[in-house]
Every structure is written in structure tokens, then in C-alpha cells.
N, C-alpha and C. Protein backbone atom coordinates (compact mmCIF):
# COMPACT_ATOMS: atom_id res chain seq x y z
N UNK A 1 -25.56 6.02 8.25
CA UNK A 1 -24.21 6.40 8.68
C UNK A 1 -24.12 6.53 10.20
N UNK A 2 -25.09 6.93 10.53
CA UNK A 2 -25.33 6.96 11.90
C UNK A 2 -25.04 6.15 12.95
N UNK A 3 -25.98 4.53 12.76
CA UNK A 3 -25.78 3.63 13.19
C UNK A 3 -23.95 3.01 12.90
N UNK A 4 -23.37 2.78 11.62
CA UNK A 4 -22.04 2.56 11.19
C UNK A 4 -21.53 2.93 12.35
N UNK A 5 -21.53 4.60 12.56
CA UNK A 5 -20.88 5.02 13.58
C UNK A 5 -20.93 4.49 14.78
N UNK A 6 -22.17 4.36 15.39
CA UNK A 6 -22.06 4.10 16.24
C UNK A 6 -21.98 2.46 16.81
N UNK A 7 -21.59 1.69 16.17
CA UNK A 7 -21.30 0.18 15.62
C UNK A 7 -20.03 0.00 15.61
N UNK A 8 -19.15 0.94 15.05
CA UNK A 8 -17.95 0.96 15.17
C UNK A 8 -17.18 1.28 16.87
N UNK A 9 -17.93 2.30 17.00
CA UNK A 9 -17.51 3.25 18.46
C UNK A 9 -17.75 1.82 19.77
N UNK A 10 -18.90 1.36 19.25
CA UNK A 10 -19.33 0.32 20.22
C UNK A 10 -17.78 -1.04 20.03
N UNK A 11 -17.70 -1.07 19.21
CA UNK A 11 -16.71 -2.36 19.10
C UNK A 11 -15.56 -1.86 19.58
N UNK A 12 -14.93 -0.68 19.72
CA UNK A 12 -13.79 -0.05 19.64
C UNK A 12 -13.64 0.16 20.89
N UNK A 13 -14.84 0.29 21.86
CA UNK A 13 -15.15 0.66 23.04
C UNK A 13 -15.23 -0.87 24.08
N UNK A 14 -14.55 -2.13 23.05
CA UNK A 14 -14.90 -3.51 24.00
C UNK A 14 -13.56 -3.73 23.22
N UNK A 15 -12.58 -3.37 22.42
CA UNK A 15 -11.40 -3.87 22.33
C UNK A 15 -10.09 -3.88 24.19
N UNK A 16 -9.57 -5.00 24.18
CA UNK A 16 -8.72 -5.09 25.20
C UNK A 16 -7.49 -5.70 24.80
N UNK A 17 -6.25 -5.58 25.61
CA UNK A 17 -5.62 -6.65 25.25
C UNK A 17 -5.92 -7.96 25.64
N UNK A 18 -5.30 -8.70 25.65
CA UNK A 18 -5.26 -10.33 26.63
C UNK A 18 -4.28 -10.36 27.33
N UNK A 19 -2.99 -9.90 26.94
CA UNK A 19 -1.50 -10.20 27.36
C UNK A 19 -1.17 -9.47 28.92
N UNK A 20 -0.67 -9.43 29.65
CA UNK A 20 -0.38 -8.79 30.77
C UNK A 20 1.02 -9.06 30.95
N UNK A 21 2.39 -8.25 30.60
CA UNK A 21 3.36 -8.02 30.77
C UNK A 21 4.24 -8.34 32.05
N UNK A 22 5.37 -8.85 32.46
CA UNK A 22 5.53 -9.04 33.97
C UNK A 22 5.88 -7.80 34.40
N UNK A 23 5.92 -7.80 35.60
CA UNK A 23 6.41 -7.02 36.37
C UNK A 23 8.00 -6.37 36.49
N UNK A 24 8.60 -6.02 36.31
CA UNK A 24 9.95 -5.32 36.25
C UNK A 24 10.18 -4.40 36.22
N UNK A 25 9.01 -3.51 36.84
CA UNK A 25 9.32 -2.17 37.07
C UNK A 25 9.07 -1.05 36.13
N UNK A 26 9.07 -1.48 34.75
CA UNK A 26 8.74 -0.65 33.86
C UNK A 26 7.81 -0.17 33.52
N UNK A 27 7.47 0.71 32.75
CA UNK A 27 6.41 1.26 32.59
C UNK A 27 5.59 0.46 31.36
N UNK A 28 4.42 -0.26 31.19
CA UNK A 28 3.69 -0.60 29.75
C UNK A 28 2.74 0.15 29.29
N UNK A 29 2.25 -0.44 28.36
CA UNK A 29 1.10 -0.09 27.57
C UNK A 29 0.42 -1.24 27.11
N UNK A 30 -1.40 -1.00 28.19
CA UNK A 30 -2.03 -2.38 27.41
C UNK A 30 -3.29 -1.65 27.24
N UNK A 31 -4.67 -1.96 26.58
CA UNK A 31 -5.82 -1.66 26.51
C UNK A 31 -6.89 -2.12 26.89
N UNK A 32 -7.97 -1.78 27.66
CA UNK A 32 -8.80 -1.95 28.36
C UNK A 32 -9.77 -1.31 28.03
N UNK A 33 -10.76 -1.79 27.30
CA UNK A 33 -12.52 -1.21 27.15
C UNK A 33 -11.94 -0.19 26.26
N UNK A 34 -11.38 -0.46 25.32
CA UNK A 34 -10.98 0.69 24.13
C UNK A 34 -9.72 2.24 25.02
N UNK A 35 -9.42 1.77 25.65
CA UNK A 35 -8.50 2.89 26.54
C UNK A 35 -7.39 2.61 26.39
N UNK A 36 -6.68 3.62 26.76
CA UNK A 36 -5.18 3.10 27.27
C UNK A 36 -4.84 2.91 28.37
N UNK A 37 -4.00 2.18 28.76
CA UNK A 37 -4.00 1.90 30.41
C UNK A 37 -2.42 1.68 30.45
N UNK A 38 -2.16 2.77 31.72
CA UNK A 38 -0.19 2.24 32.17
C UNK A 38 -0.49 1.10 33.41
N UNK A 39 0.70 0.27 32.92
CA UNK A 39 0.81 -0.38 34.08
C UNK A 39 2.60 -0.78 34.69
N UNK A 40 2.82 -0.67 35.58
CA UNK A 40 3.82 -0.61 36.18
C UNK A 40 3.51 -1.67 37.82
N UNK A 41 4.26 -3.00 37.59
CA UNK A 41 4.52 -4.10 38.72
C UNK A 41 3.07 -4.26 38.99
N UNK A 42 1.96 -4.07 37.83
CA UNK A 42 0.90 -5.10 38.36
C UNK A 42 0.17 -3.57 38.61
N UNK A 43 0.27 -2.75 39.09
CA UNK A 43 -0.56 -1.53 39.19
C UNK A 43 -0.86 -0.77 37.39
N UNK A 44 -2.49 -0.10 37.94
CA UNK A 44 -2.91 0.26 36.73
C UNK A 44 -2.82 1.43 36.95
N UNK A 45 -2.49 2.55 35.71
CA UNK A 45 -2.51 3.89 35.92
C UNK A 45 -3.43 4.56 34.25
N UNK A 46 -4.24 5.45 34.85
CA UNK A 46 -5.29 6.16 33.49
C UNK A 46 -4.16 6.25 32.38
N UNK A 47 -4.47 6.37 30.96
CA UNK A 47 -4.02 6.61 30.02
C UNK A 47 -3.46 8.38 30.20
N UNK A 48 -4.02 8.88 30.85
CA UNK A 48 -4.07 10.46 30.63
C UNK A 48 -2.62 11.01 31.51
N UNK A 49 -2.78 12.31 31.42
CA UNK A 49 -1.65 13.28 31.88
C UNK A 49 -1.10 12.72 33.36
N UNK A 50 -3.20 12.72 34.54
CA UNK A 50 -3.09 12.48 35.55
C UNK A 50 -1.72 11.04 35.90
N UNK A 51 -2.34 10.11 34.95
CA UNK A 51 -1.99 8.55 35.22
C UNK A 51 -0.32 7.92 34.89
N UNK A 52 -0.60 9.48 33.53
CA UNK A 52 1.16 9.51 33.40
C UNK A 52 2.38 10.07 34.45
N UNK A 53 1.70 10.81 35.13
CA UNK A 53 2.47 11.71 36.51
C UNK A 53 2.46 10.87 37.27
N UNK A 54 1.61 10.07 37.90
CA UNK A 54 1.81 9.02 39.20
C UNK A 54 2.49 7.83 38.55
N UNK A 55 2.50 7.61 37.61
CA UNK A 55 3.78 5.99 37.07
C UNK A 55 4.96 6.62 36.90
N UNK A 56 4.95 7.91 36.53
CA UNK A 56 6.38 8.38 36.28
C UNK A 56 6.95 9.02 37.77
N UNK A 57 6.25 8.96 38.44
CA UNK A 57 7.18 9.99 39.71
C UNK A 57 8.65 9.08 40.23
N UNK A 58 9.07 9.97 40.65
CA UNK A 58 10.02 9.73 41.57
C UNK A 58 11.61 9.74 40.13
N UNK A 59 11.37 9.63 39.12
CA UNK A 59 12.15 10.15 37.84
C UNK A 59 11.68 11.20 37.61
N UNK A 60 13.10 12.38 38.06
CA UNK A 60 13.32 14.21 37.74
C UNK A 60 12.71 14.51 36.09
N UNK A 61 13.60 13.76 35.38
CA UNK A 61 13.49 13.80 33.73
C UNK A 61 12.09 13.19 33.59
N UNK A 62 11.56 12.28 33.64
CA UNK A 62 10.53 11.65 32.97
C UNK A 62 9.67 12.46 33.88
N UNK A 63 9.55 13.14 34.83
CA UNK A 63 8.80 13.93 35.39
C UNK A 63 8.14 15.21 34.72
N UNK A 64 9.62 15.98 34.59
CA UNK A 64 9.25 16.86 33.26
C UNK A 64 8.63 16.48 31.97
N UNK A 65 9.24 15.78 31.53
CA UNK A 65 8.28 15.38 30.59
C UNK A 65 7.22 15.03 30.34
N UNK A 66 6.47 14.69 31.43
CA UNK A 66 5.02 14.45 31.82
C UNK A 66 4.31 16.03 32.11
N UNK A 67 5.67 17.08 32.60
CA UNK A 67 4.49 18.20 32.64
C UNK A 67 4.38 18.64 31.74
N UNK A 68 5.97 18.92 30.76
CA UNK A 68 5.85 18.76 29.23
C UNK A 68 4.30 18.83 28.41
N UNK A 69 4.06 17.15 28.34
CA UNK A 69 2.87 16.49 28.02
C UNK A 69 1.45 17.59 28.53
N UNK A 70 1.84 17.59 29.56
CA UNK A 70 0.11 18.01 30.17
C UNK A 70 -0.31 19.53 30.09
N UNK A 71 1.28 20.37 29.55
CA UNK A 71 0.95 21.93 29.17
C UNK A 71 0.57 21.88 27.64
N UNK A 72 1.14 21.16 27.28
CA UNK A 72 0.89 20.79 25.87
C UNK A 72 -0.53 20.77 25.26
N UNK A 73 -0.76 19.84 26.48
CA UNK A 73 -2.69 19.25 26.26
C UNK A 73 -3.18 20.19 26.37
N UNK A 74 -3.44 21.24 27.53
CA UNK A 74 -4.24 21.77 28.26
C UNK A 74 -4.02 23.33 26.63
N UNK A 75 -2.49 23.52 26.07
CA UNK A 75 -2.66 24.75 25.12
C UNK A 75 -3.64 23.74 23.90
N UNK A 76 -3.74 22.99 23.70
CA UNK A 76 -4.02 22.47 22.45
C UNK A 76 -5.62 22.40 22.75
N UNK A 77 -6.23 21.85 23.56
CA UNK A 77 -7.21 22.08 23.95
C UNK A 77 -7.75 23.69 23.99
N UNK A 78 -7.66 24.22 24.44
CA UNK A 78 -7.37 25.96 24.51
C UNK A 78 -7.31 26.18 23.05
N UNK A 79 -6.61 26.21 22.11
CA UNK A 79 -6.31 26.48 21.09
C UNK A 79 -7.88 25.89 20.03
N UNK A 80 -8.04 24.68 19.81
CA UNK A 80 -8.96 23.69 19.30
C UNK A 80 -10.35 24.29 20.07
N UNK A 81 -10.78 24.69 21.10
CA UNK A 81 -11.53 25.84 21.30
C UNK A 81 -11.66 27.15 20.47
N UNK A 82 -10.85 27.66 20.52
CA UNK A 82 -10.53 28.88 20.21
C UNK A 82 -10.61 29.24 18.33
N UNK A 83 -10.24 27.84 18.13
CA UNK A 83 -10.64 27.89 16.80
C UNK A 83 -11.92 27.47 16.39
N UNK A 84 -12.49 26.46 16.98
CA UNK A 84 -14.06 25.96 16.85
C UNK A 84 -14.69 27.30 16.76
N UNK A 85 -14.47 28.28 17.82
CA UNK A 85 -15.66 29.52 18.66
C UNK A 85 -15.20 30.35 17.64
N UNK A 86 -13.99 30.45 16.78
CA UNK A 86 -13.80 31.41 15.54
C UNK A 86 -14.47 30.53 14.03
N UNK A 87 -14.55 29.94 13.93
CA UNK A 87 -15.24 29.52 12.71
C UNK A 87 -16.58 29.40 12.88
N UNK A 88 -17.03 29.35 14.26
CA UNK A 88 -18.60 29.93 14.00
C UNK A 88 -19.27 30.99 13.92
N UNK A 89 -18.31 32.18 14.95
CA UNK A 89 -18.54 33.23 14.97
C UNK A 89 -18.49 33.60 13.12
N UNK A 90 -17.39 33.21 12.62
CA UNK A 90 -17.07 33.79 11.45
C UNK A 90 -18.60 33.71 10.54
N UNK A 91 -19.01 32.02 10.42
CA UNK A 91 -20.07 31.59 9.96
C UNK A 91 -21.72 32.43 10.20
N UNK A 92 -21.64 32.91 11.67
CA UNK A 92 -22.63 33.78 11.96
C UNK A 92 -22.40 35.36 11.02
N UNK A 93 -21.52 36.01 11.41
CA UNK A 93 -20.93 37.02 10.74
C UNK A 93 -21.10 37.30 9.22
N UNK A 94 -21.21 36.05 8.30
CA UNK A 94 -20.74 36.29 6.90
C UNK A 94 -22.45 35.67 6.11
N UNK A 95 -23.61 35.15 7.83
CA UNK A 95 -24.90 34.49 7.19
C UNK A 95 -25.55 35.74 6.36
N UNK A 96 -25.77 35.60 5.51
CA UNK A 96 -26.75 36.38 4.28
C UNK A 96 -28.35 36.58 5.51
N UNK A 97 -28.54 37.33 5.71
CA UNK A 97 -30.05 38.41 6.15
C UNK A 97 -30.96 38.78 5.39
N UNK A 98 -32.33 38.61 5.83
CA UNK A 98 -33.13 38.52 4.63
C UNK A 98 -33.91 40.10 5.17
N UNK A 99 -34.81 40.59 4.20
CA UNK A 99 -35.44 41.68 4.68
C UNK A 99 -36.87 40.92 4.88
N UNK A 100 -37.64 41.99 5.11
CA UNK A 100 -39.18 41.65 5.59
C UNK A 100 -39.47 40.83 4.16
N UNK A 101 -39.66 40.92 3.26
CA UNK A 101 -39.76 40.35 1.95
C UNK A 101 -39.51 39.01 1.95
N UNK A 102 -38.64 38.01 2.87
CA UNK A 102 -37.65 36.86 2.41
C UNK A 102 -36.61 37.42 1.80
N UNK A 103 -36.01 38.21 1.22
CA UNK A 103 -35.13 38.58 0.12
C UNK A 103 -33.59 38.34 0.96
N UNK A 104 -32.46 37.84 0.02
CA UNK A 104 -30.96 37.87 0.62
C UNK A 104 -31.15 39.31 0.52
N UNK A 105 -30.07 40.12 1.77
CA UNK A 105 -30.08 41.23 1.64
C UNK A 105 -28.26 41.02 1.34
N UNK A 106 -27.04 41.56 0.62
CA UNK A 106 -26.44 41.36 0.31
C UNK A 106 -25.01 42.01 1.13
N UNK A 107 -24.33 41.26 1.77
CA UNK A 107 -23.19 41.27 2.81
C UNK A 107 -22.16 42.64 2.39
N UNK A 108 -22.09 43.24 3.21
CA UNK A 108 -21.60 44.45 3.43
C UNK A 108 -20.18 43.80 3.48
N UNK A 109 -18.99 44.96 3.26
CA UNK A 109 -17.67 44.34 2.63
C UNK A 109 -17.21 44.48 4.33
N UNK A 110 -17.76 45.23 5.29
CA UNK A 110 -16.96 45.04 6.63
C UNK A 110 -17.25 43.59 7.40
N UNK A 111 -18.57 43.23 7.02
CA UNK A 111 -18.85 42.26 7.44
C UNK A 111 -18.10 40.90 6.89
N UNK A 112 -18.26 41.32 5.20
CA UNK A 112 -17.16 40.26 4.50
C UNK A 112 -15.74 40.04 5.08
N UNK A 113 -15.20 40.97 5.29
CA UNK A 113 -13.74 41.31 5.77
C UNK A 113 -13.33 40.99 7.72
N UNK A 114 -14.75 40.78 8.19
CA UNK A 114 -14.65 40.36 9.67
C UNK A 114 -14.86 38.79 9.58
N UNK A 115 -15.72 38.02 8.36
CA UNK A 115 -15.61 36.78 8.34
C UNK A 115 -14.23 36.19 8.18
N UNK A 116 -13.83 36.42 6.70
CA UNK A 116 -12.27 36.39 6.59
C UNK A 116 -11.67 36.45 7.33
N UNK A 117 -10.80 37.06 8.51
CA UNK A 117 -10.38 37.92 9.54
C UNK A 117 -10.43 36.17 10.63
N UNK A 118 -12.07 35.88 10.73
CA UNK A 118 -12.65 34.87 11.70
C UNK A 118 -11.94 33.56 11.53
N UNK A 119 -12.67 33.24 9.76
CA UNK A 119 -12.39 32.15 9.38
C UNK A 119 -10.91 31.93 9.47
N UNK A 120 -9.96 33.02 9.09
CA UNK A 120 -8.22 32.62 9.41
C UNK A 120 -7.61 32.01 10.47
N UNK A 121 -8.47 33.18 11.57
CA UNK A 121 -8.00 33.11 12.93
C UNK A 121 -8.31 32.05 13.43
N UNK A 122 -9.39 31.06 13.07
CA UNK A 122 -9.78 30.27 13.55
C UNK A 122 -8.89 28.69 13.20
N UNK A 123 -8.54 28.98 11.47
CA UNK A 123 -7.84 28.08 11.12
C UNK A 123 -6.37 28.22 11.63
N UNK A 124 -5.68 29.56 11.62
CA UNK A 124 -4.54 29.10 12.47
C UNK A 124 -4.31 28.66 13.80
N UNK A 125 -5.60 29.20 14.50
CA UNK A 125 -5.43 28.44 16.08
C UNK A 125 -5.20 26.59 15.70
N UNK A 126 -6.49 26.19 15.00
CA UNK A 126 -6.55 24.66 14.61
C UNK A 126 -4.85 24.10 14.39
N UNK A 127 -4.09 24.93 13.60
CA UNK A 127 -3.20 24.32 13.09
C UNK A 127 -1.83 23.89 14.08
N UNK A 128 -2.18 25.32 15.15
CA UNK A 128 -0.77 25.25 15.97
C UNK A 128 -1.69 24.34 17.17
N UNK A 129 -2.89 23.99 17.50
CA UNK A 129 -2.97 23.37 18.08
C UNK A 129 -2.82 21.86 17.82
N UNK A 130 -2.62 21.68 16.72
CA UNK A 130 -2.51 20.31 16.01
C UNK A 130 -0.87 20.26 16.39
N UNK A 131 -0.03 21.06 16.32
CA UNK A 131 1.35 20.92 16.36
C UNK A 131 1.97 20.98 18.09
N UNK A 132 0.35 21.36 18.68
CA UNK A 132 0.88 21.01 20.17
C UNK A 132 0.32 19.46 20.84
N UNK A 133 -0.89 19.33 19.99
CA UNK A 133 -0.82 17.83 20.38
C UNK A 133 -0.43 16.72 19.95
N UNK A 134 0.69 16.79 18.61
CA UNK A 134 1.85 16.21 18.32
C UNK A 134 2.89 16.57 19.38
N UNK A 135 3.20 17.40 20.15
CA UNK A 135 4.40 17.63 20.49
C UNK A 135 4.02 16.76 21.99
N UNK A 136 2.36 16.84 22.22
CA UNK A 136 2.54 16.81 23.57
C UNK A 136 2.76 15.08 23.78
N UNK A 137 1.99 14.23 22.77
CA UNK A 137 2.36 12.59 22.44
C UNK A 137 3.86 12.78 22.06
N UNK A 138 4.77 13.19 21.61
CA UNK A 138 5.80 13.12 22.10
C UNK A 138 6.44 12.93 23.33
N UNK A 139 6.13 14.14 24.49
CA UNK A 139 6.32 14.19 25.58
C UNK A 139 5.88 12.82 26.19
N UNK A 140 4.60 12.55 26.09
CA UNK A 140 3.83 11.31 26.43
C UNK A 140 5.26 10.16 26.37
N UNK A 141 5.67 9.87 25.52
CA UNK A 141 6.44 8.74 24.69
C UNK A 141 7.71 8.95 25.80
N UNK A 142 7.81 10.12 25.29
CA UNK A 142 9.67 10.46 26.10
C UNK A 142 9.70 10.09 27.44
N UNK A 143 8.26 10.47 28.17
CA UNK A 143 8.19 10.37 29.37
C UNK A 143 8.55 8.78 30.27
N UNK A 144 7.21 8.28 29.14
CA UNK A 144 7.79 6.20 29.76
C UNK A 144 9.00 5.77 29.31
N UNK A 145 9.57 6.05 28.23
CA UNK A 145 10.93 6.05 27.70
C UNK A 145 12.25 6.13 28.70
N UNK A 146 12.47 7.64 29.36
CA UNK A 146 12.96 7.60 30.15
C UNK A 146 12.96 7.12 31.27
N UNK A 147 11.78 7.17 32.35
CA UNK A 147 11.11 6.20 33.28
C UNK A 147 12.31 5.12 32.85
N UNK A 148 11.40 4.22 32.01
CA UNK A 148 11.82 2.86 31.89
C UNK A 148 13.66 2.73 31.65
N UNK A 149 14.28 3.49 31.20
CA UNK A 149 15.87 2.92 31.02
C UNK A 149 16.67 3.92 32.73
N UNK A 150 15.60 4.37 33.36
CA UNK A 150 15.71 4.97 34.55
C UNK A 150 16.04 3.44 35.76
N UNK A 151 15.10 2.33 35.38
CA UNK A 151 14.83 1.51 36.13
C UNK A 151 16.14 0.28 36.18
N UNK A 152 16.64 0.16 37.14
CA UNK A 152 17.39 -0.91 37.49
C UNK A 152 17.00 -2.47 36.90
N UNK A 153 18.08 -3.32 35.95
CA UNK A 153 17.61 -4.49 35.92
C UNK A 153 17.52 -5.55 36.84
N UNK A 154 16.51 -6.42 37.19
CA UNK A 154 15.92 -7.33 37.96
C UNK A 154 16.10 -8.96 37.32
N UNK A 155 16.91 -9.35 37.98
CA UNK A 155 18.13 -10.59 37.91
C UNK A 155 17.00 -11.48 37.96
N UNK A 156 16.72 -12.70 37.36
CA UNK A 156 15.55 -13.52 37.67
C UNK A 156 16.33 -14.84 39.04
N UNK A 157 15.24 -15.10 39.67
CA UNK A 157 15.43 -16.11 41.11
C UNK A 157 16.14 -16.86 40.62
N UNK A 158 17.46 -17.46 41.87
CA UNK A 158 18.30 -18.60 41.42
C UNK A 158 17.50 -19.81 41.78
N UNK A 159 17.62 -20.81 40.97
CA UNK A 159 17.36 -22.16 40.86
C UNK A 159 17.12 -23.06 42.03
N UNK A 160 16.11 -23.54 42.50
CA UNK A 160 15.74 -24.53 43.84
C UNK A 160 16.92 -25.02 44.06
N UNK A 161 17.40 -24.92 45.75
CA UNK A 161 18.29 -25.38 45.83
C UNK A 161 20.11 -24.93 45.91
N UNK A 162 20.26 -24.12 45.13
CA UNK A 162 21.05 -23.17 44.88
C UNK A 162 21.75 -22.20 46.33
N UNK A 163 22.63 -22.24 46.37
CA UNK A 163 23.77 -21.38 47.43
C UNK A 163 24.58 -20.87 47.20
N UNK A 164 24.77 -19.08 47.71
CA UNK A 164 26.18 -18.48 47.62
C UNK A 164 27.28 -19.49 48.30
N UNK A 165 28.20 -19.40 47.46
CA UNK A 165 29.63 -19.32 47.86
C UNK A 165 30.08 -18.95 49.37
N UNK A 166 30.58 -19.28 50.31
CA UNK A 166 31.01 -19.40 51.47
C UNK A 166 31.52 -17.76 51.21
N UNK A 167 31.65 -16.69 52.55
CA UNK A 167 32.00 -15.59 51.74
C UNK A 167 33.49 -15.96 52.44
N UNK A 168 34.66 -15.34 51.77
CA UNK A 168 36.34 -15.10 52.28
C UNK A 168 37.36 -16.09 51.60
N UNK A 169 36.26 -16.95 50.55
CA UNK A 169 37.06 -17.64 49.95
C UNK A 169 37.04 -17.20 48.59
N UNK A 170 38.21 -17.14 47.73
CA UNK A 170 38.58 -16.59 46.36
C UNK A 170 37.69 -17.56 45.33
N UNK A 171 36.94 -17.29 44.21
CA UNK A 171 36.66 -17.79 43.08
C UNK A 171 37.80 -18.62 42.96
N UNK A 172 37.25 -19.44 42.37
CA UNK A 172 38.40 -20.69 41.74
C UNK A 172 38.64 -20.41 40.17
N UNK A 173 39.65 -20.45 40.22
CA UNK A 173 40.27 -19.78 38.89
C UNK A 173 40.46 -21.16 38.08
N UNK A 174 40.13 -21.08 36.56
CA UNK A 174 40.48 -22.06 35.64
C UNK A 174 41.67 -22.32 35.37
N UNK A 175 41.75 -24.36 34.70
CA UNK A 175 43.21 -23.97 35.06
C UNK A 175 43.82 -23.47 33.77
N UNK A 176 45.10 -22.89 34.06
CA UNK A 176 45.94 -22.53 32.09
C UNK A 176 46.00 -23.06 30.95
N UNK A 177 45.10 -23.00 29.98
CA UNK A 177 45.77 -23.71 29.32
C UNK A 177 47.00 -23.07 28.07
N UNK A 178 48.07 -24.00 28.18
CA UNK A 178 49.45 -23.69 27.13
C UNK A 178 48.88 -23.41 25.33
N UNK A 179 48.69 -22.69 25.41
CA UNK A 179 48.69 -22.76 23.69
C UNK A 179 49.75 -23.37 23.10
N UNK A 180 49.18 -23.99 21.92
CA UNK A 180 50.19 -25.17 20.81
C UNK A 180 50.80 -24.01 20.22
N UNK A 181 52.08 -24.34 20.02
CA UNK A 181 53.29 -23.07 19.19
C UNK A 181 52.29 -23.21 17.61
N UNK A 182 52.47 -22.23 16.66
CA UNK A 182 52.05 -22.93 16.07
C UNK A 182 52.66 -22.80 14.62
N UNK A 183 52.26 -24.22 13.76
CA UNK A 183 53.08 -24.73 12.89
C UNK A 183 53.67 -25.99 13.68
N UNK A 184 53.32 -26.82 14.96
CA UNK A 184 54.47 -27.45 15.65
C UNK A 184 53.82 -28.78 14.60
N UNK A 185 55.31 -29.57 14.78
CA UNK A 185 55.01 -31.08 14.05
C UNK A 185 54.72 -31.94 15.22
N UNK A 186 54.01 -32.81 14.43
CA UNK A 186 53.26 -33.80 15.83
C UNK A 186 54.12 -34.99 15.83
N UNK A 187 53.70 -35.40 16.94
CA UNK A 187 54.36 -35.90 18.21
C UNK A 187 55.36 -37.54 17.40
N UNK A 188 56.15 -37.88 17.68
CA UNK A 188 56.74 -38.88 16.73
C UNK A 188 55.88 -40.12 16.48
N UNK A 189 55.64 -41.44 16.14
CA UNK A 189 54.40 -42.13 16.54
C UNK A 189 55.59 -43.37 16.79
N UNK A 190 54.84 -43.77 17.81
CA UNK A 190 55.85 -45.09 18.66
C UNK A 190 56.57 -46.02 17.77
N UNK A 191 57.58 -46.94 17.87
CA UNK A 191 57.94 -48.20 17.25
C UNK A 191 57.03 -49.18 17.01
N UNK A 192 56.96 -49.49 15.96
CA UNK A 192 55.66 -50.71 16.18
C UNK A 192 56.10 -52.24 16.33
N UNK A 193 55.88 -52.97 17.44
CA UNK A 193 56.07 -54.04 18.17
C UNK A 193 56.03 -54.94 17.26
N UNK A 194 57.22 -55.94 16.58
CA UNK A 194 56.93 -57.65 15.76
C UNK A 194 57.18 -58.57 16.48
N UNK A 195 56.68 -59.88 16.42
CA UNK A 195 56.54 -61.09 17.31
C UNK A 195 58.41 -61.56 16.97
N UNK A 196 58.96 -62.17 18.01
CA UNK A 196 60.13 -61.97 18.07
C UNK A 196 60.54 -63.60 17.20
N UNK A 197 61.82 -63.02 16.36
CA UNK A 197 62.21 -64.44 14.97
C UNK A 197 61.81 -65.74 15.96
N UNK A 198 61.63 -66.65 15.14
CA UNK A 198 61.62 -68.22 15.88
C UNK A 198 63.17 -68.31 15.90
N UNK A 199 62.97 -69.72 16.39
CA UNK A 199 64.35 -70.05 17.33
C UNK A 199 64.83 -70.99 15.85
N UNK A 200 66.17 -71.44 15.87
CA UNK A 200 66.81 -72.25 15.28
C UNK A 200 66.47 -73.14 15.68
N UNK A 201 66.77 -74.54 14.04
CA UNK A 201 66.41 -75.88 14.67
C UNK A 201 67.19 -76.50 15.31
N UNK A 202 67.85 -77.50 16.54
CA UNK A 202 68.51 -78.18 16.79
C UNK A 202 69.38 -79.42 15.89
């Protein structure tokens, strides 16, 4: 299992994209050596909090939302600690003690009642920290989201060759056309031309 693991981690760790997005200002998402990577007009920025703050600056909203993101991390982290260091403590707390003999010596109900107590505390930290690092990939999301409909669209180059309009002269306007009344009957159709009688005989 060991190796599996680490067979997997290795392949996962050489996935990239190929594609490279153009430039337009927006914010992407491509992968590099198993990472995430922002990129914005050809510049690369870390997957993380740091990398999300420098692609997003200079947008108020997507700003916040990047600090959003990074208080998020930093409680969830905090939290996912806090619960690890309570489920071991708990685990130490509730280990069976042997006497000089080898013998289990048999867990005292305060001690029972401080594991319990551990093991809870530990699982509710886990849980709300799970619900802050959902909230904080939210933030993450909202953040390039906004960024990007923040950004002005970028008109692609006119055609080799190509010239503005002289400036002070008016667009040329199309000319009118009359709409047919309608129901109208069409148009009469001409006389049709016969070769003219022959002549009398003399």
C-alpha cells in the first residue's frame, strides 16, 4: 500500500496542463507539476492565498474576497490542529495502565469522562473546520470571478491594412428602403408584341 501511495502521489505530482490561455487580462487556472497555478497576461501567480492577493489586486471586491479566503484558511488550519492535538490527548487519557504485574489496571470514570469530553471536542473542532475550508474555496472562486467580470473587454487588432474614417465626417447612412404595402397586386405585365398582318395582294 505503501508503494501504491506513493506511485500515485508521484504521477499526480508530474500532471500539467498543455493549454496556455491568451492573454486578456483575466484571471485562469492551469496546472503545473500537480499544482495550481494563476495566470493573468502571461504572468504566473502560486495557487495559494499569497498568489491569489497579487492577481487580484487593484479590485476592492475581489480583494476582499481574497482576505475572505485567507482568514478562512489560516481558522481552518487552527481548528484541524486543534482537533488532531484533542483526539490524541483524548487517546492518551482513556490508554488502559498496567500495574507492576502486566495487568490492565481498569479506567477510572473521571478519566473515562475527560476522554469523552477530548474525543468531542476534538471532533467538533474537525467539523467546523471542514465548514471553513469549504467556505474559504468559495471565497477562492468568488475572488477570480469577480476580478475577471471586473476586467474591461479587449477588441481583437483590425485587419492589415485597415484605416479609421477621416474624423468630422458623418457615417454614411443606408439608403431607405420603402416597404411593399402589403397585400399590393403586382405590377400589370406589358402588351405582348405580334409581327404586323401581311399586306394585301395587288
Amino acid at each position: 500500500m505503501a508503494v501504491v501511495s506513493a506511485a500515485l502521489l508521484a504521477h499526480a505530482a508530474c500532471a500539467s496542463t498543455s493549454y496556455t490561455p491568451r492573454g486578456d487580462g483575466r484571471i485562469v487556472t492551469v496546472m503545473e507539476d500537480g499544482s495550481l497555478v494563476l495566470m493573468k497576461d502571461g504572468q504566473r501567480f502560486p495557487g495559494g492565498a499569497d498568489g491569489l492577493a497579487q492577481a487580484v489586486a487593484g479590485n476592492p471586491a475581489a480583494e476582499e474576497h481574497a482576505r475572505q479566503h485567507r482568514q478562512a484558511m489560516h481558522l481552518s488550519l487552527a481548528e484541524n490542529l486543534i482537533g488532531l492535538g484533542a483526539f490524541i490527548a483524548g487517546a492518551i487519557v482513556v490508554a488502559p495502565k498496567q500495574d507492576a504485574n502486566g495487568n490492565d489496571l481498569p479506567i477510572s470514570s473521571q478519566r473515562s469522562t475527560a476522554g469523552s469530553v477530548l474525543f468531542l471536542g476534538g471532533l467538533a473542532a474537525l467539523i467546523v473546520g471542514g465548514f471553513h475550508t469549504a467556505s474559504a474555496q468559495g471565497h477562492y472562486l468568488d475572488a477570480i470571478n469577480v476580478y475577471n467580470d471586473g476586467v474591461p473587454p479587449r477588441y481583437p487588432a483590425p485587419p492589415p491594412g485597415w484605416q479609421p474614417a477621416p474624423p468630422g465626417l458623418p457615417p454614411r447612412a443606408a439608403p431607405p428602403v420603402t416597404p411593399a404595402p402589403p397585400n399590393a397586386a403586382p405590377p400589370p405585365a406589358p402588351p405582348q408584341a405580334y409581327p404586323p398582318p401581311p399586306a394585301p395582294p395587288q
